[in-house]
C-alpha atoms as a PDB file:
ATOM      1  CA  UNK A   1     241.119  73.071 -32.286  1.00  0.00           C
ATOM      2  CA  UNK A   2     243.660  70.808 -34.660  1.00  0.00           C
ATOM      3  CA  UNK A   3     242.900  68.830 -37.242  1.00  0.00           C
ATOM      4  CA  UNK A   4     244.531  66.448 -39.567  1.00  0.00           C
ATOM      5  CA  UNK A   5     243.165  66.117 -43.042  1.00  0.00           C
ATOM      6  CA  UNK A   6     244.193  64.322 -45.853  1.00  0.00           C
ATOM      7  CA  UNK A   7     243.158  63.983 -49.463  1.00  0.00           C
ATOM      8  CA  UNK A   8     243.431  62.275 -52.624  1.00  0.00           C
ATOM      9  CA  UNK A   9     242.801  62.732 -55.549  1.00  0.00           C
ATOM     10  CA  UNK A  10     242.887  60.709 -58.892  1.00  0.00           C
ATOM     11  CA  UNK A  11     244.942  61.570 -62.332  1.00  0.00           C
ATOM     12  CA  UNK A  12     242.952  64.299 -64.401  1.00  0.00           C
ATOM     13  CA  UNK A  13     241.522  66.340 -60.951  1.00  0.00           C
ATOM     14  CA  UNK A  14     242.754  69.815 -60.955  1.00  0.00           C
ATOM     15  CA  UNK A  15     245.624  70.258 -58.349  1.00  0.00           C
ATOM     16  CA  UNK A  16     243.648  73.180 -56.920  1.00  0.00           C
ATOM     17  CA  UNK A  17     241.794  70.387 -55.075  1.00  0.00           C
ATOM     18  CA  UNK A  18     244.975  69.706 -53.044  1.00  0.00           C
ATOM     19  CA  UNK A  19     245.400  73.615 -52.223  1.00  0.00           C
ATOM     20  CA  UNK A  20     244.604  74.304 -48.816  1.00  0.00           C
ATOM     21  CA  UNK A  21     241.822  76.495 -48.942  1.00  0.00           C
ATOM     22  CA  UNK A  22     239.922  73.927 -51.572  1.00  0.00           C
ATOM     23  CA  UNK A  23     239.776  70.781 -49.467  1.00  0.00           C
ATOM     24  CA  UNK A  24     235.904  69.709 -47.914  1.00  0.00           C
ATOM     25  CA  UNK A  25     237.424  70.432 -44.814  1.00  0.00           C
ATOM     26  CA  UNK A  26     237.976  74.245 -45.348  1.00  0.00           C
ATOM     27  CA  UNK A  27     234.684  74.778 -47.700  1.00  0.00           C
ATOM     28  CA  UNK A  28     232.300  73.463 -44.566  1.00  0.00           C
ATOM     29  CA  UNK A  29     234.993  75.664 -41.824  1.00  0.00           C
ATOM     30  CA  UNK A  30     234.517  78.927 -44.283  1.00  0.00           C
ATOM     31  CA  UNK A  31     230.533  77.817 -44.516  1.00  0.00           C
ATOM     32  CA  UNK A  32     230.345  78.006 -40.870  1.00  0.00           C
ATOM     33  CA  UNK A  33     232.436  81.288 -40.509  1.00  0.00           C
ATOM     34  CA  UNK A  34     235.628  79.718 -38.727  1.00  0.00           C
ATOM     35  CA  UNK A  35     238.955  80.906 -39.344  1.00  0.00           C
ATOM     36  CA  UNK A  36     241.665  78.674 -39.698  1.00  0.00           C
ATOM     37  CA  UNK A  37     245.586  78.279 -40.639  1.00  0.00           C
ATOM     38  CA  UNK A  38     247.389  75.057 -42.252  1.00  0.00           C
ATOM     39  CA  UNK A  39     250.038  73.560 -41.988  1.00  0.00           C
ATOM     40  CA  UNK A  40     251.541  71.270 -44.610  1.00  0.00           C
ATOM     41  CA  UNK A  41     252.113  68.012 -43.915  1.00  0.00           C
ATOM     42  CA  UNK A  42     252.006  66.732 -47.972  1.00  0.00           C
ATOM     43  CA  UNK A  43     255.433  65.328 -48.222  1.00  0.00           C
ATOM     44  CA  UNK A  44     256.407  63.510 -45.218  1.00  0.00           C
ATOM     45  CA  UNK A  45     253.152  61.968 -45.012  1.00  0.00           C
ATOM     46  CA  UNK A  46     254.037  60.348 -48.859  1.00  0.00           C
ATOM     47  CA  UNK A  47     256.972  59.576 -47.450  1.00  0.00           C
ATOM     48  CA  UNK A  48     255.345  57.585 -44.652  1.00  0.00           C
ATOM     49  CA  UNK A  49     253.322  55.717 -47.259  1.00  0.00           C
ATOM     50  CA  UNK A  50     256.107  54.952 -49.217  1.00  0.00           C
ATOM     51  CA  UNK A  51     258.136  53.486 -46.103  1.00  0.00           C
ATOM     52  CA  UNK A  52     255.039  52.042 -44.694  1.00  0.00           C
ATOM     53  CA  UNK A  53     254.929  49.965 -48.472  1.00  0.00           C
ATOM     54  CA  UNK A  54     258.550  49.104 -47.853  1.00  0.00           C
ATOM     55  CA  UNK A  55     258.296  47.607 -44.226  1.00  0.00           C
ATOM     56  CA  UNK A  56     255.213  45.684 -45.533  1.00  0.00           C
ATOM     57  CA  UNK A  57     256.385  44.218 -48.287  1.00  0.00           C
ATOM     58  CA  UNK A  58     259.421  42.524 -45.845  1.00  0.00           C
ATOM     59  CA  UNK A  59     257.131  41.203 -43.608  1.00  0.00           C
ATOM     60  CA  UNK A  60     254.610  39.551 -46.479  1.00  0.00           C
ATOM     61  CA  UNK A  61     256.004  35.610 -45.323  1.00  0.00           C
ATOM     62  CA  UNK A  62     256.042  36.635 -41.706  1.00  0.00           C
ATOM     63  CA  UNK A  63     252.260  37.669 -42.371  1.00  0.00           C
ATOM     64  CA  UNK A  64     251.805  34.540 -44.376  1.00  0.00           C
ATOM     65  CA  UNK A  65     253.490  32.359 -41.737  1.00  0.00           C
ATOM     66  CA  UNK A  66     250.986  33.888 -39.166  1.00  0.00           C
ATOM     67  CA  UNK A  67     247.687  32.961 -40.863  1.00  0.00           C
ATOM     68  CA  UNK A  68     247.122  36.778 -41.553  1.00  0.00           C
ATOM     69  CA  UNK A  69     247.378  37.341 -45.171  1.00  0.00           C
ATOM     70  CA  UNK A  70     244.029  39.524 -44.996  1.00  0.00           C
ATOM     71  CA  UNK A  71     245.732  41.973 -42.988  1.00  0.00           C
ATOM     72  CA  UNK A  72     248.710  41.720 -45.103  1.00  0.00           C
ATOM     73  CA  UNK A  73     246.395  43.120 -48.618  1.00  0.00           C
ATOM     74  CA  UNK A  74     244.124  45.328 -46.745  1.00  0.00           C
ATOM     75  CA  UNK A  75     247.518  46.909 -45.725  1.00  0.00           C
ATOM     76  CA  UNK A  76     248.949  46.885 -48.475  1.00  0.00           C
ATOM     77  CA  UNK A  77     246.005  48.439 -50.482  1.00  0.00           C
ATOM     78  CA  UNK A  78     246.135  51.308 -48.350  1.00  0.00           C
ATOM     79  CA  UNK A  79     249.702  51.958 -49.245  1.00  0.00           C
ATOM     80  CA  UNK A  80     248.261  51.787 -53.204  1.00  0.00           C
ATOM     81  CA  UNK A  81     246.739  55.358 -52.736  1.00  0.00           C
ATOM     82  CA  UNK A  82     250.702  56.629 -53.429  1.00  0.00           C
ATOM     83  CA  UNK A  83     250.152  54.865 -56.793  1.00  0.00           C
ATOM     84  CA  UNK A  84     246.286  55.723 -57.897  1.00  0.00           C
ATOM     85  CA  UNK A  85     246.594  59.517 -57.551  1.00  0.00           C
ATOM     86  CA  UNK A  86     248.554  62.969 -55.484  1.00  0.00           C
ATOM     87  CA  UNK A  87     247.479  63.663 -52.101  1.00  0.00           C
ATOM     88  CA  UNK A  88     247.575  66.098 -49.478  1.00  0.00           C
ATOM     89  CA  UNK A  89     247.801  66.207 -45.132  1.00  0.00           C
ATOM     90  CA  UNK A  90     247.036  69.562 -43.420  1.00  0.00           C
ATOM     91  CA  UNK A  91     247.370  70.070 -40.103  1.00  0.00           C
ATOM     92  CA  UNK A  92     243.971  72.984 -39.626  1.00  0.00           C
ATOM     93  CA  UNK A  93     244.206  75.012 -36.734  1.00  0.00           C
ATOM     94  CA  UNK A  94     240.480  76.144 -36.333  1.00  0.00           C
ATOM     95  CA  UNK A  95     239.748  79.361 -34.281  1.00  0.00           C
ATOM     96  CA  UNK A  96     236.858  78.151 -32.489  1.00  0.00           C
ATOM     97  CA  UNK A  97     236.713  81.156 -29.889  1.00  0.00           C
END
């Protein structure tokens, strides 16, 4: 079984909470007793934040022009988590057999 997880976390946090092994995700798969390999997805998904920012930020009068402003800031709040902290995006492959 894959899946993606990603996590944040804020200035001051030990890094060792973006290690692999030390996200929630693996403490409740090694609580259960499942096995699992990573793969690290860290950088390009910052990238994608950052270009996600960058497309947004052209399109703030188009959002404007449309009446959807709202969607505009919620998006655009999203993209603040590059700013607030470091983050991580694992790929886990779980051995579920």
């Amino acid at each position: 079984m894959g899946v993606f997880w990603e996590s944040w976390i804020r200035a001051g946090t030990p890094d060792t909470h973006l290690q692999p092994d030390h996200t929630r995700l693996a403490h409740a798969l090694q609580k259960v007793g499942l096995g699992y390999r990573t793969i690290d997805f860290s950088d390009a998904n910052h990238a994608l934040w950052l270009r996600t920012r960058r497309v947004l930020e052209g399109l703030r009068a188009d959002f404007e022009a449309e009446g959807n402003s709202v969607l505009y800031e919620t998006a655009m709040e999203e993209t603040s988590r590059i700013d607030r902290g470091r983050g991580c995006r694992y790929l886990y492959a779980v051995s579920v057999d």
